[in-house]
PDBML (XML) file of the C-alpha atoms, coordinates in Angstrom:
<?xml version="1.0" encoding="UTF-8" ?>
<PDBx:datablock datablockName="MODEL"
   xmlns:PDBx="http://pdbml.pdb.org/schema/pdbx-v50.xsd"
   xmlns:xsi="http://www.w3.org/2001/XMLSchema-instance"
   xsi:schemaLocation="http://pdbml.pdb.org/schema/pdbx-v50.xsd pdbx-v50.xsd">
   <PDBx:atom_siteCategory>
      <PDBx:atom_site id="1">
         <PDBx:B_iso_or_equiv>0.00</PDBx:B_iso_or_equiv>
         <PDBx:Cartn_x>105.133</PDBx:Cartn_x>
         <PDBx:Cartn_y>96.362</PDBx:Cartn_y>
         <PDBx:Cartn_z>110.972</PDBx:Cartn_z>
         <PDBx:auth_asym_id>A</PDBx:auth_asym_id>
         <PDBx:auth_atom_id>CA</PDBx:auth_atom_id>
         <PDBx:auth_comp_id>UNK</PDBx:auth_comp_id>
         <PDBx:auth_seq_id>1</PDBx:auth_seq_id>
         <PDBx:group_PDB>ATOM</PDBx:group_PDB>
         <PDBx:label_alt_id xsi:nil="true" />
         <PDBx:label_asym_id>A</PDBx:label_asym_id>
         <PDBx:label_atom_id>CA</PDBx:label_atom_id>
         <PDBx:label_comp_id>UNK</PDBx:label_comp_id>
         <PDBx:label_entity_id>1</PDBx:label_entity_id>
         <PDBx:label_seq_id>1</PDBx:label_seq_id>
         <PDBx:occupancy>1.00</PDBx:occupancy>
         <PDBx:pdbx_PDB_model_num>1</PDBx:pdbx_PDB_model_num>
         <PDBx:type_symbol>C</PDBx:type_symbol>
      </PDBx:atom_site>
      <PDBx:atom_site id="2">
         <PDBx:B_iso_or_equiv>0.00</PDBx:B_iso_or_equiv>
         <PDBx:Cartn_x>107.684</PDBx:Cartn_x>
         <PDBx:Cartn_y>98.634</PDBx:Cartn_y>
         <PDBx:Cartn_z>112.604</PDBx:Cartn_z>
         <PDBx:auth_asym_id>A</PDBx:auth_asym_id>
         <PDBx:auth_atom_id>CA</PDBx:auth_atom_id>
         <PDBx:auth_comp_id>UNK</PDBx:auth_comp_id>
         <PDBx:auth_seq_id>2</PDBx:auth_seq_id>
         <PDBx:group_PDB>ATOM</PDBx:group_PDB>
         <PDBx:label_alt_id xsi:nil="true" />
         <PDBx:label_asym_id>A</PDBx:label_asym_id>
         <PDBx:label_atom_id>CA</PDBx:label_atom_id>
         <PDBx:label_comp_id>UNK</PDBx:label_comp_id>
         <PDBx:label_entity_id>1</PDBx:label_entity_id>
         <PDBx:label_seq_id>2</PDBx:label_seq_id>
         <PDBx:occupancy>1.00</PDBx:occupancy>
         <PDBx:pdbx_PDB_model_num>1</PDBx:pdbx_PDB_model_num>
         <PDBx:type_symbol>C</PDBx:type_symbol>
      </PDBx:atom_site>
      <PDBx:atom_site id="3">
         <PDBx:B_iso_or_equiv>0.00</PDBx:B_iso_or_equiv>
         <PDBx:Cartn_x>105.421</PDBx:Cartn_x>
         <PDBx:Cartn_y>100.250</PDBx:Cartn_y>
         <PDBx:Cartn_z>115.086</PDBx:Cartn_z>
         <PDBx:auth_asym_id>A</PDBx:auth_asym_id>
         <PDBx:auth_atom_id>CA</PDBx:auth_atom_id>
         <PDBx:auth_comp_id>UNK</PDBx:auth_comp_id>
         <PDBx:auth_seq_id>3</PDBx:auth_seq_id>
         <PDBx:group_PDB>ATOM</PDBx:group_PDB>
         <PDBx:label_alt_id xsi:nil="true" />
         <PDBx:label_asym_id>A</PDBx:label_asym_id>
         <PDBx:label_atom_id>CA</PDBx:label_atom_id>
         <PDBx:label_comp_id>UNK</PDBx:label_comp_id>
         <PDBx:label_entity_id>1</PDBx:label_entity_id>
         <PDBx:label_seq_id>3</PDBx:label_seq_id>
         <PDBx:occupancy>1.00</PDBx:occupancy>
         <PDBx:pdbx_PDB_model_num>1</PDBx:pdbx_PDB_model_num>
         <PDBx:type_symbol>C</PDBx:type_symbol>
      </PDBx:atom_site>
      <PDBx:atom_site id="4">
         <PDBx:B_iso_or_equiv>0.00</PDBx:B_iso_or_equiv>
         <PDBx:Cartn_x>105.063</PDBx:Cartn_x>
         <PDBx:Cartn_y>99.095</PDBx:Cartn_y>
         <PDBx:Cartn_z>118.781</PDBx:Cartn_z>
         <PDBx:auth_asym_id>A</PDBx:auth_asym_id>
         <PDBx:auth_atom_id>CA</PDBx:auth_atom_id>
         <PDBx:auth_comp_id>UNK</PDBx:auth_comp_id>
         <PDBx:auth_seq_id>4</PDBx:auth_seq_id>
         <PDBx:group_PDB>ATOM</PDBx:group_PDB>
         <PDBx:label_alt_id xsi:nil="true" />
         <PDBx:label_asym_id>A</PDBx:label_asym_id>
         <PDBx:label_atom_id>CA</PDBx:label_atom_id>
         <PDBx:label_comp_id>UNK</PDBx:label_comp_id>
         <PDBx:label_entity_id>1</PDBx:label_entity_id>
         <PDBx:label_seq_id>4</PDBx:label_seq_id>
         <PDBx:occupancy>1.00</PDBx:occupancy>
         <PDBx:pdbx_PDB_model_num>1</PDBx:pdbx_PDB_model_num>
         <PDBx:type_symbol>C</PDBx:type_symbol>
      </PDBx:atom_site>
      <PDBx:atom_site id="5">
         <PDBx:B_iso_or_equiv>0.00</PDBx:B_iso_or_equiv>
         <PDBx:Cartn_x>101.221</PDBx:Cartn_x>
         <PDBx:Cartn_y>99.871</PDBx:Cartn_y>
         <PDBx:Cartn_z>119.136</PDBx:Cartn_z>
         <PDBx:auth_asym_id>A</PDBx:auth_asym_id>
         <PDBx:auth_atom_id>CA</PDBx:auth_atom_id>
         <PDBx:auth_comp_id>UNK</PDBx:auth_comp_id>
         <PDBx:auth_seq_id>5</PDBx:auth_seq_id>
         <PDBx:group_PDB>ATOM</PDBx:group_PDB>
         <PDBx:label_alt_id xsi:nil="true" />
         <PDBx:label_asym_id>A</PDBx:label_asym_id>
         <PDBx:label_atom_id>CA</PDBx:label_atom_id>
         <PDBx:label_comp_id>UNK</PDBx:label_comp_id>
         <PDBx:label_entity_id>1</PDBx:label_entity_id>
         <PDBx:label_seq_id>5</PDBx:label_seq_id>
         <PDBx:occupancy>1.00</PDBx:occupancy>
         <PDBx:pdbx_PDB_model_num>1</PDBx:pdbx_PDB_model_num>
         <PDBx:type_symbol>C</PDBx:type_symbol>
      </PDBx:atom_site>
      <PDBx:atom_site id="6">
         <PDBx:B_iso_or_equiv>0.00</PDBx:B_iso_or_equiv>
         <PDBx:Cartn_x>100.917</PDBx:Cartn_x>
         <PDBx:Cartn_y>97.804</PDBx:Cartn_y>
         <PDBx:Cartn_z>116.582</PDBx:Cartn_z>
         <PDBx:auth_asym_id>A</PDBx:auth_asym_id>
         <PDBx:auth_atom_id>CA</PDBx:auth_atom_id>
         <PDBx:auth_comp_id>UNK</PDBx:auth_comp_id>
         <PDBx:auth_seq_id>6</PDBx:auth_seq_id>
         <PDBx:group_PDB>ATOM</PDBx:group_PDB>
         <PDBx:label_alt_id xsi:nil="true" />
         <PDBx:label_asym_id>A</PDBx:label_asym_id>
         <PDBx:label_atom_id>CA</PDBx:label_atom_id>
         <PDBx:label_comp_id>UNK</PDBx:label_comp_id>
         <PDBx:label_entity_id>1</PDBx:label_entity_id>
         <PDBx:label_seq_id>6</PDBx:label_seq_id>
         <PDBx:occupancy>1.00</PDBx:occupancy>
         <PDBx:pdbx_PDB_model_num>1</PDBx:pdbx_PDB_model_num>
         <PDBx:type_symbol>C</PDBx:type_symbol>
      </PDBx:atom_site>
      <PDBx:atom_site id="7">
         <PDBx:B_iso_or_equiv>0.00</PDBx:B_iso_or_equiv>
         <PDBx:Cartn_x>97.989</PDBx:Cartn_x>
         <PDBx:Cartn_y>96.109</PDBx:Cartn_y>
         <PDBx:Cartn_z>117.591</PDBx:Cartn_z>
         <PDBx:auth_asym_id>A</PDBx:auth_asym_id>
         <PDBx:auth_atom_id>CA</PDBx:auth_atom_id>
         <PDBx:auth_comp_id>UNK</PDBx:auth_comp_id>
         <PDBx:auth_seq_id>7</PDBx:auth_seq_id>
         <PDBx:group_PDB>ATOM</PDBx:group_PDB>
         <PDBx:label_alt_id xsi:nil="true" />
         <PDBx:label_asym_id>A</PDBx:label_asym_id>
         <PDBx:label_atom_id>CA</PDBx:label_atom_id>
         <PDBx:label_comp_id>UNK</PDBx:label_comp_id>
         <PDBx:label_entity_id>1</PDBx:label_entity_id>
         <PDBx:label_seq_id>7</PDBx:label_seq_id>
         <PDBx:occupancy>1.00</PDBx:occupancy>
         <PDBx:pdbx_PDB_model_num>1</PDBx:pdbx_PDB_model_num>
         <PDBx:type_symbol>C</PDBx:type_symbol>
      </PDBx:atom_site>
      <PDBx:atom_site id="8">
         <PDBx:B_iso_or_equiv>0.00</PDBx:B_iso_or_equiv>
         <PDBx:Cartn_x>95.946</PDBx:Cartn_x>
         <PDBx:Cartn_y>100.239</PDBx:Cartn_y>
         <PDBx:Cartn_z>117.403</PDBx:Cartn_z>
         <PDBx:auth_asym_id>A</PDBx:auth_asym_id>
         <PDBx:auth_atom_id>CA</PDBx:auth_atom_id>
         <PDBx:auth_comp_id>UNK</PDBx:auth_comp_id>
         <PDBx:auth_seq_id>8</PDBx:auth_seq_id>
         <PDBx:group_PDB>ATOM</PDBx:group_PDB>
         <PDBx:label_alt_id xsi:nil="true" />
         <PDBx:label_asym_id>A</PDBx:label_asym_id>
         <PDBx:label_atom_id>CA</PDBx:label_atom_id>
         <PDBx:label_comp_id>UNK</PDBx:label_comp_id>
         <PDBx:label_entity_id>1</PDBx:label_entity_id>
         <PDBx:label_seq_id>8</PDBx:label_seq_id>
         <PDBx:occupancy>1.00</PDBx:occupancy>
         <PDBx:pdbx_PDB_model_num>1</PDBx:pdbx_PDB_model_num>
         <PDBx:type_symbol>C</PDBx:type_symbol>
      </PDBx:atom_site>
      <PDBx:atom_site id="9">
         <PDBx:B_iso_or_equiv>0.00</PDBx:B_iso_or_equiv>
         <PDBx:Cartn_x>95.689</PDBx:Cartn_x>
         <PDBx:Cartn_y>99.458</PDBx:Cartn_y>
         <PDBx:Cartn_z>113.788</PDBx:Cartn_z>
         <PDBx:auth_asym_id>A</PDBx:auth_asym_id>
         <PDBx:auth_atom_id>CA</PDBx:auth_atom_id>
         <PDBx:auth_comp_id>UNK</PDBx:auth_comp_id>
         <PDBx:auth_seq_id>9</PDBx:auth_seq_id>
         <PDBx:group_PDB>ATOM</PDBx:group_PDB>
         <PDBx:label_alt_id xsi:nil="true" />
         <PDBx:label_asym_id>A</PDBx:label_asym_id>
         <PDBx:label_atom_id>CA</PDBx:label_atom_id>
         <PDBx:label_comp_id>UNK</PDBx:label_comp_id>
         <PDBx:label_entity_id>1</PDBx:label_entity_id>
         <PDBx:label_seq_id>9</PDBx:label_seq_id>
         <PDBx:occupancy>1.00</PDBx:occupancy>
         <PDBx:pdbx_PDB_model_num>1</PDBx:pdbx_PDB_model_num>
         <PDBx:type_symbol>C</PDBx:type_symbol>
      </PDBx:atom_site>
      <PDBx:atom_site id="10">
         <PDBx:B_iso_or_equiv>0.00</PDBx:B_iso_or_equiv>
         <PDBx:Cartn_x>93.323</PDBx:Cartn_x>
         <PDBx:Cartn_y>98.208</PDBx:Cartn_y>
         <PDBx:Cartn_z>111.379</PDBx:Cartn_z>
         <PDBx:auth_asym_id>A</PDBx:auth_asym_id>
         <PDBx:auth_atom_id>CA</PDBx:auth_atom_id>
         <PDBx:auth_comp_id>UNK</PDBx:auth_comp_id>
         <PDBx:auth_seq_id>10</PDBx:auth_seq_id>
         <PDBx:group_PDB>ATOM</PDBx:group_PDB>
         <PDBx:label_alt_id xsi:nil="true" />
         <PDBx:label_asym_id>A</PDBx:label_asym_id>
         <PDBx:label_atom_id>CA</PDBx:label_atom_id>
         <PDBx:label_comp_id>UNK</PDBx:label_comp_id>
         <PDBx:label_entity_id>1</PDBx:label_entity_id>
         <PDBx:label_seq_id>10</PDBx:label_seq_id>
         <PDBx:occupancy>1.00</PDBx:occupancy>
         <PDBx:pdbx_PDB_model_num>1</PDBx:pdbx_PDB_model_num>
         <PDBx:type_symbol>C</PDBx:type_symbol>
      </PDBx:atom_site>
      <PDBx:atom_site id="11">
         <PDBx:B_iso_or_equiv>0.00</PDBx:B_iso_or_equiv>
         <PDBx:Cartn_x>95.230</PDBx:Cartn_x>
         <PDBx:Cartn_y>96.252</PDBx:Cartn_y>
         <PDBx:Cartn_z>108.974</PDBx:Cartn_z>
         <PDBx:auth_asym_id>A</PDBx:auth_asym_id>
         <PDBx:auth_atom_id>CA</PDBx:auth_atom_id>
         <PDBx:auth_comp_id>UNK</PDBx:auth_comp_id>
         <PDBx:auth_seq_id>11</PDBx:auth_seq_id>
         <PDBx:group_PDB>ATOM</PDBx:group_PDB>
         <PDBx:label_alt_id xsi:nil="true" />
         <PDBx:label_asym_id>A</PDBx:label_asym_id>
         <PDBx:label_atom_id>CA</PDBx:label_atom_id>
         <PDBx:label_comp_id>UNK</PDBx:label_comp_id>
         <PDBx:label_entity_id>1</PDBx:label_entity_id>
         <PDBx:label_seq_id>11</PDBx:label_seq_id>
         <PDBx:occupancy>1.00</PDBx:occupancy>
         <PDBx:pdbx_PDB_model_num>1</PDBx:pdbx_PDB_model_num>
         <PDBx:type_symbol>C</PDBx:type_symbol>
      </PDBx:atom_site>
      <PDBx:atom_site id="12">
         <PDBx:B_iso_or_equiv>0.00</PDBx:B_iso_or_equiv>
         <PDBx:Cartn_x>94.535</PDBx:Cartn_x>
         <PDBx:Cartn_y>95.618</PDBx:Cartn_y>
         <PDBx:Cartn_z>105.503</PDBx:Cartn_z>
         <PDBx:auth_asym_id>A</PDBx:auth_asym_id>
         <PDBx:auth_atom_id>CA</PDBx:auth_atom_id>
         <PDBx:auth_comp_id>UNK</PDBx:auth_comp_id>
         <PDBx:auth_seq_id>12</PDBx:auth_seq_id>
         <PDBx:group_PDB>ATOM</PDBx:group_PDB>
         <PDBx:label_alt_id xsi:nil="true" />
         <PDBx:label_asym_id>A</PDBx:label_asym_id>
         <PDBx:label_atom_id>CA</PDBx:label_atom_id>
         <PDBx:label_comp_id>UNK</PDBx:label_comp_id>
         <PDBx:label_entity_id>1</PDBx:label_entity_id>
         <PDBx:label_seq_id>12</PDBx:label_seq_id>
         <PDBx:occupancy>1.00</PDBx:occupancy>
         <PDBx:pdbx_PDB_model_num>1</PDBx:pdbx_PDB_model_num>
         <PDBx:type_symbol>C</PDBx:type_symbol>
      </PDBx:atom_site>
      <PDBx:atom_site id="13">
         <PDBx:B_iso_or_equiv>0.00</PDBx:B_iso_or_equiv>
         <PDBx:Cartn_x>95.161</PDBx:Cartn_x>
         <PDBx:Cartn_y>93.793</PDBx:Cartn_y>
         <PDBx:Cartn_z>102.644</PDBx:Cartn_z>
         <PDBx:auth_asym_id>A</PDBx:auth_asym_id>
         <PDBx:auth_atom_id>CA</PDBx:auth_atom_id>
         <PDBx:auth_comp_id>UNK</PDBx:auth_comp_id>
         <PDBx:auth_seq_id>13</PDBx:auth_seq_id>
         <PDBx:group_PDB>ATOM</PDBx:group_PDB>
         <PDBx:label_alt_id xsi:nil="true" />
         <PDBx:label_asym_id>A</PDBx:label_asym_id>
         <PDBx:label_atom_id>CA</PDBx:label_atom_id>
         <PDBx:label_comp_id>UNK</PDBx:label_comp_id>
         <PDBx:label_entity_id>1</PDBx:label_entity_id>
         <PDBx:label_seq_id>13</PDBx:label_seq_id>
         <PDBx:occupancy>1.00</PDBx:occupancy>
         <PDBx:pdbx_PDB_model_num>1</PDBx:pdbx_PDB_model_num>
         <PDBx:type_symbol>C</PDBx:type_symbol>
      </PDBx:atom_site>
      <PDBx:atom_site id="14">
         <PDBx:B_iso_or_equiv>0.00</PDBx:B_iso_or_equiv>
         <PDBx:Cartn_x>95.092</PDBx:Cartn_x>
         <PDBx:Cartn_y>95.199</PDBx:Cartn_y>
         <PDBx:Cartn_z>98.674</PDBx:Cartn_z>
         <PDBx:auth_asym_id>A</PDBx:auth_asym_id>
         <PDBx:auth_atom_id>CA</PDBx:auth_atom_id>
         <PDBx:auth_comp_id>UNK</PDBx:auth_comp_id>
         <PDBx:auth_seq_id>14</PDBx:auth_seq_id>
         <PDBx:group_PDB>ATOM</PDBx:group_PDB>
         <PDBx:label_alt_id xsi:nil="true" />
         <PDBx:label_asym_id>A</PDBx:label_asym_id>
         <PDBx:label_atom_id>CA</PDBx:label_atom_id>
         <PDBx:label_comp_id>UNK</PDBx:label_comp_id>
         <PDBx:label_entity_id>1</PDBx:label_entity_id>
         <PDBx:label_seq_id>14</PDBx:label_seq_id>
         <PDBx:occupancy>1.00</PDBx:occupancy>
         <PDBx:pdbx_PDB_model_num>1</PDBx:pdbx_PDB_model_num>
         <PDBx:type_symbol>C</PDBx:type_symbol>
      </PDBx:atom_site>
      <PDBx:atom_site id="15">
         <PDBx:B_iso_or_equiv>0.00</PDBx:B_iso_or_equiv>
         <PDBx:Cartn_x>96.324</PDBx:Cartn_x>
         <PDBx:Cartn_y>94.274</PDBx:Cartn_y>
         <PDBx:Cartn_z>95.313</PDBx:Cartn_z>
         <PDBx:auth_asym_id>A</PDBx:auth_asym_id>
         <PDBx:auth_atom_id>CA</PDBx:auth_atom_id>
         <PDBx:auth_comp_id>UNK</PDBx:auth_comp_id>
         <PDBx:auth_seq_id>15</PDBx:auth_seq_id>
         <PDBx:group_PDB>ATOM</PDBx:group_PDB>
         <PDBx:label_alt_id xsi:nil="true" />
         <PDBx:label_asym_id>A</PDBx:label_asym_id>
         <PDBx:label_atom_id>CA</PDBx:label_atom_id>
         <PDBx:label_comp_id>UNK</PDBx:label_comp_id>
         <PDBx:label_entity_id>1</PDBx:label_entity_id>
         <PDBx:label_seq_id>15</PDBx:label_seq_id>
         <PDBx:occupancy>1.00</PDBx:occupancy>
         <PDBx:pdbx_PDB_model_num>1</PDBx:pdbx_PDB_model_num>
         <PDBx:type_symbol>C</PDBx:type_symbol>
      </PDBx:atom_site>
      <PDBx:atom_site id="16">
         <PDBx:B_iso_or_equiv>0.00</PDBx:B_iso_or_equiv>
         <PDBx:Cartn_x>96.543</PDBx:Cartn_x>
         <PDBx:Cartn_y>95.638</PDBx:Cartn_y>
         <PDBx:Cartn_z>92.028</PDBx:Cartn_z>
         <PDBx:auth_asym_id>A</PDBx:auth_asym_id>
         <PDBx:auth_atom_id>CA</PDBx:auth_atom_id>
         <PDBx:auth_comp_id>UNK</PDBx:auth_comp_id>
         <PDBx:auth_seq_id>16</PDBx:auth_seq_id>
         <PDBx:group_PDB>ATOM</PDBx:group_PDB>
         <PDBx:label_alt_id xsi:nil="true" />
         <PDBx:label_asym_id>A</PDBx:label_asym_id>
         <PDBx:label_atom_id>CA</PDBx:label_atom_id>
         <PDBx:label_comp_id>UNK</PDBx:label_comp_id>
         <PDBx:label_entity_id>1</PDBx:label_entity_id>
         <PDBx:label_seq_id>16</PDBx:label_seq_id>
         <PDBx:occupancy>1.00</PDBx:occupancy>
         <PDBx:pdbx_PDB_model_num>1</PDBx:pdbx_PDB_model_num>
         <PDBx:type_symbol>C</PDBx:type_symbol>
      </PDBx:atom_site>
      <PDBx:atom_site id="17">
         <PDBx:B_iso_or_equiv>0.00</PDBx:B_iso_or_equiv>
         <PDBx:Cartn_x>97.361</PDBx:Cartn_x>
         <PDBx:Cartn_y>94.146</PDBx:Cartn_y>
         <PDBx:Cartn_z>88.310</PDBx:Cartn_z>
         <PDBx:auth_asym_id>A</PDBx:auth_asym_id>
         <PDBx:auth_atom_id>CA</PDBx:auth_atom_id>
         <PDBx:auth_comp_id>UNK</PDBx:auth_comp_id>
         <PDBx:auth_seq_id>17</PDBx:auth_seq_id>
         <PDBx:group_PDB>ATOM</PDBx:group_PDB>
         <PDBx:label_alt_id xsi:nil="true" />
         <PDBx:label_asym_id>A</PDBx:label_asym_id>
         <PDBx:label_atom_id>CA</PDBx:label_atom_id>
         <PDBx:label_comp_id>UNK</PDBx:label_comp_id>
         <PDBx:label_entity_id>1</PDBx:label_entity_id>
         <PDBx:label_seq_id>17</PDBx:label_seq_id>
         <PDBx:occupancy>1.00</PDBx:occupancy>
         <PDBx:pdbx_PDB_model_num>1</PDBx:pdbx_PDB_model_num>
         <PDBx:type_symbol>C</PDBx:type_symbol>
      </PDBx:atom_site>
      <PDBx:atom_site id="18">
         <PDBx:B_iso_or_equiv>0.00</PDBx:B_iso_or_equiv>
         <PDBx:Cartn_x>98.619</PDBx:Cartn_x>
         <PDBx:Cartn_y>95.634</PDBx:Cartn_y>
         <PDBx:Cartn_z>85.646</PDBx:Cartn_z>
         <PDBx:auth_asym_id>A</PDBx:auth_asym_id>
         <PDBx:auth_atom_id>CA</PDBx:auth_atom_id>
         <PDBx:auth_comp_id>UNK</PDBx:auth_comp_id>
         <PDBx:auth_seq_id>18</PDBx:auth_seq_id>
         <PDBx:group_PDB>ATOM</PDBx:group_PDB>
         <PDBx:label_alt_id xsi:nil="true" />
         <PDBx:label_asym_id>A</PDBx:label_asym_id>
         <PDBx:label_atom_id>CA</PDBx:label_atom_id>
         <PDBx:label_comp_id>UNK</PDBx:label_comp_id>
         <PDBx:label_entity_id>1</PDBx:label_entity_id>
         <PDBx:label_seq_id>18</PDBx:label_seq_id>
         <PDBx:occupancy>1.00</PDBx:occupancy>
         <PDBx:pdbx_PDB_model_num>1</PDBx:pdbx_PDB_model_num>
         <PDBx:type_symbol>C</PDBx:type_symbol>
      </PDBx:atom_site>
      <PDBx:atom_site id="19">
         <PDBx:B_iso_or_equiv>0.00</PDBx:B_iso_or_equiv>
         <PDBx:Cartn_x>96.718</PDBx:Cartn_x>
         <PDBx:Cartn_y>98.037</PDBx:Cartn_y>
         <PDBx:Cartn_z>83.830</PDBx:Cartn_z>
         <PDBx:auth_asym_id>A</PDBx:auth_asym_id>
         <PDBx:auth_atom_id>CA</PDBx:auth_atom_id>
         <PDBx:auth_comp_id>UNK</PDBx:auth_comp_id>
         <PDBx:auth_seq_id>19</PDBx:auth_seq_id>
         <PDBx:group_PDB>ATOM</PDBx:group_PDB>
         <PDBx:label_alt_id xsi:nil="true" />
         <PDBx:label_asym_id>A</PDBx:label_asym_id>
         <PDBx:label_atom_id>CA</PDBx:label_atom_id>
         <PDBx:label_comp_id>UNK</PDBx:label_comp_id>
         <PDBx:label_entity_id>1</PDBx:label_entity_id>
         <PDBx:label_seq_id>19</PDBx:label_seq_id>
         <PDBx:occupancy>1.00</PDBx:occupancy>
         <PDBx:pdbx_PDB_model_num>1</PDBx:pdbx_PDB_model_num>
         <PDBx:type_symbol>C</PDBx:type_symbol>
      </PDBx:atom_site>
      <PDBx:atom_site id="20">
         <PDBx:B_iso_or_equiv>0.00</PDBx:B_iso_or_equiv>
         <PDBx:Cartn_x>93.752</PDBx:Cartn_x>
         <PDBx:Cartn_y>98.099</PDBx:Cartn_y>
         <PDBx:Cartn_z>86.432</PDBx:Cartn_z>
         <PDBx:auth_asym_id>A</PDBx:auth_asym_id>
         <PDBx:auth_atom_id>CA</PDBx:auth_atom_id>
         <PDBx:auth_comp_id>UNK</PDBx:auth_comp_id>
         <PDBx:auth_seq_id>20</PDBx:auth_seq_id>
         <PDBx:group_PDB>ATOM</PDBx:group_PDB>
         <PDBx:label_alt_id xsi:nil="true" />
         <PDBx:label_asym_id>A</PDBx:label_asym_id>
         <PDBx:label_atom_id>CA</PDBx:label_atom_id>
         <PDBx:label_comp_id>UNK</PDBx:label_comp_id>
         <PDBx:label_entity_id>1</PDBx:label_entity_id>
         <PDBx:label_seq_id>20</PDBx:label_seq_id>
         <PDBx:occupancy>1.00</PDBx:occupancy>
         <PDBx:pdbx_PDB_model_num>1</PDBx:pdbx_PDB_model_num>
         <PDBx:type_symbol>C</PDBx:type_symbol>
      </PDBx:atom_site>
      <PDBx:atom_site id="21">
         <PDBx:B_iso_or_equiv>0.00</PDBx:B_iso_or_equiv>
         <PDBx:Cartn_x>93.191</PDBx:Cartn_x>
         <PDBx:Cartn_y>99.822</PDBx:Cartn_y>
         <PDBx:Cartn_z>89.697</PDBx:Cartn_z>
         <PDBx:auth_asym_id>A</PDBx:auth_asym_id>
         <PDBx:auth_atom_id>CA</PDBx:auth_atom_id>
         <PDBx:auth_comp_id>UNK</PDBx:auth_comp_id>
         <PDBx:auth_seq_id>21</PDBx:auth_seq_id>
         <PDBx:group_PDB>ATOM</PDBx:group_PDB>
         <PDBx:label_alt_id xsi:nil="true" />
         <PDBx:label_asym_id>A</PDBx:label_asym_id>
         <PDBx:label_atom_id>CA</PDBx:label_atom_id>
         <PDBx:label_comp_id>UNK</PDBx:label_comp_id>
         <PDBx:label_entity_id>1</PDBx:label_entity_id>
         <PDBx:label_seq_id>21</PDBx:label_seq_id>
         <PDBx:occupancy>1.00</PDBx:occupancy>
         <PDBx:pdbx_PDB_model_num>1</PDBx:pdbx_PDB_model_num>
         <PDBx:type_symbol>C</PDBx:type_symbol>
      </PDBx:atom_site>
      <PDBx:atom_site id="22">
         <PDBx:B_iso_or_equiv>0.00</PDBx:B_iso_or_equiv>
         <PDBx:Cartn_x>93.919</PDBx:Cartn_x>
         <PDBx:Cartn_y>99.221</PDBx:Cartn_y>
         <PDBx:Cartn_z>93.309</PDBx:Cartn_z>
         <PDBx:auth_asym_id>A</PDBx:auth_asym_id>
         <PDBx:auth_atom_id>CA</PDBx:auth_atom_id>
         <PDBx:auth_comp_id>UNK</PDBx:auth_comp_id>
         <PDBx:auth_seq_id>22</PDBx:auth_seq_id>
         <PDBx:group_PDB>ATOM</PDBx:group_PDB>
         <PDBx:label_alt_id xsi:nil="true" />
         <PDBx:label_asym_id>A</PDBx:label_asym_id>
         <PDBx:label_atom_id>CA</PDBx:label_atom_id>
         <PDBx:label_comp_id>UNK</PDBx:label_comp_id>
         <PDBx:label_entity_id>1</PDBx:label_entity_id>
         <PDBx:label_seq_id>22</PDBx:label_seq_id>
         <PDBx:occupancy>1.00</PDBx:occupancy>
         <PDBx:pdbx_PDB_model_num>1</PDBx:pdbx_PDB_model_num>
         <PDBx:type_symbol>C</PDBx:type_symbol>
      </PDBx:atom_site>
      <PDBx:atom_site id="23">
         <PDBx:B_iso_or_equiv>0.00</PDBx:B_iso_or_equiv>
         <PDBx:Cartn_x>91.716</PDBx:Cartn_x>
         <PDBx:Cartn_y>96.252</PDBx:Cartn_y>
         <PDBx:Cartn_z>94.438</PDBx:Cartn_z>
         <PDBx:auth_asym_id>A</PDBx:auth_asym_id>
         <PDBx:auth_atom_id>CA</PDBx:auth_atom_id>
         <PDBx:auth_comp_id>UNK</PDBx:auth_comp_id>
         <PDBx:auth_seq_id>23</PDBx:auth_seq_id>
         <PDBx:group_PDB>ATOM</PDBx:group_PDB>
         <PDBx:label_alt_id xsi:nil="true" />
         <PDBx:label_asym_id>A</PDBx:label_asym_id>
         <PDBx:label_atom_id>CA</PDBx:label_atom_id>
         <PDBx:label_comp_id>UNK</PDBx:label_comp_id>
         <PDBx:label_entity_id>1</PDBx:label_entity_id>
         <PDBx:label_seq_id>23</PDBx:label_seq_id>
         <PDBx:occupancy>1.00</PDBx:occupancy>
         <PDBx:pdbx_PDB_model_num>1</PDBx:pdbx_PDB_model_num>
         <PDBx:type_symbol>C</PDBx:type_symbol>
      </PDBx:atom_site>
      <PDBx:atom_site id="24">
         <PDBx:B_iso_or_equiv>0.00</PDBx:B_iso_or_equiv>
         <PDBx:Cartn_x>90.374</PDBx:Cartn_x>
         <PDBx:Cartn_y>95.932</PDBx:Cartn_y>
         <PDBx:Cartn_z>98.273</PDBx:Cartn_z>
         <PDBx:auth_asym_id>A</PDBx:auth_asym_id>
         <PDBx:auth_atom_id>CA</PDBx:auth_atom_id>
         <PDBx:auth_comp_id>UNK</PDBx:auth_comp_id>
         <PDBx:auth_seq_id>24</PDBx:auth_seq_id>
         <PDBx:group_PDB>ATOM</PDBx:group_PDB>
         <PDBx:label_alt_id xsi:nil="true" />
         <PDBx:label_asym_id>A</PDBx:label_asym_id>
         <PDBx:label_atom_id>CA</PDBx:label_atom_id>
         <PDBx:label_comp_id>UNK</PDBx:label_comp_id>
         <PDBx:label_entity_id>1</PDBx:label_entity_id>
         <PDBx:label_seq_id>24</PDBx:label_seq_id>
         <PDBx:occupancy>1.00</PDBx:occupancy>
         <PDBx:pdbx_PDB_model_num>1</PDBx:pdbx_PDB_model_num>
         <PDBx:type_symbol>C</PDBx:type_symbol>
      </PDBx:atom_site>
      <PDBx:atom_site id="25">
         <PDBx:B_iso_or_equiv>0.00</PDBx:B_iso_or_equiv>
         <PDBx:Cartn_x>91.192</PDBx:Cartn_x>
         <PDBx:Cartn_y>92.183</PDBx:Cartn_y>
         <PDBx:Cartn_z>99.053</PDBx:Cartn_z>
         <PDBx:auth_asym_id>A</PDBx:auth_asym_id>
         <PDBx:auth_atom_id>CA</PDBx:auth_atom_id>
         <PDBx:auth_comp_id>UNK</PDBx:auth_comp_id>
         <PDBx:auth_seq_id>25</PDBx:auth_seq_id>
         <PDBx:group_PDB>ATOM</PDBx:group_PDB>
         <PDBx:label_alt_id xsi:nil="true" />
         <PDBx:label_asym_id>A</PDBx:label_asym_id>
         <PDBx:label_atom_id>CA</PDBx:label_atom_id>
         <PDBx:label_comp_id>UNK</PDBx:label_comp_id>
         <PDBx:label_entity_id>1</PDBx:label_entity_id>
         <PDBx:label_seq_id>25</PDBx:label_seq_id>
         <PDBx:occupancy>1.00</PDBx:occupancy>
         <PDBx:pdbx_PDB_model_num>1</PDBx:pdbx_PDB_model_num>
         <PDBx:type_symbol>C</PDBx:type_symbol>
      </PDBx:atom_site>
   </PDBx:atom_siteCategory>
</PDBx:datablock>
C-alpha cells in the first residue's frame, strides 16, 4: 500500500474466476 496511515485500514483479501462473481476470501 501507498498510504502512510497504513496501519487505519482494514485490509482485505477477494478473488474472482471467470464467469462467477467477486468472492470474499
Amino acid at each position: 500500500a501507498s498510504e502512510r496511515t497504513f496501519n487505519n485500514y482494514a485490509m482485505g483479501w477477494f478473488r474472482q474466476a471467470p464467469g462467477k462473481e467477486r468472492e470474499f476470501v
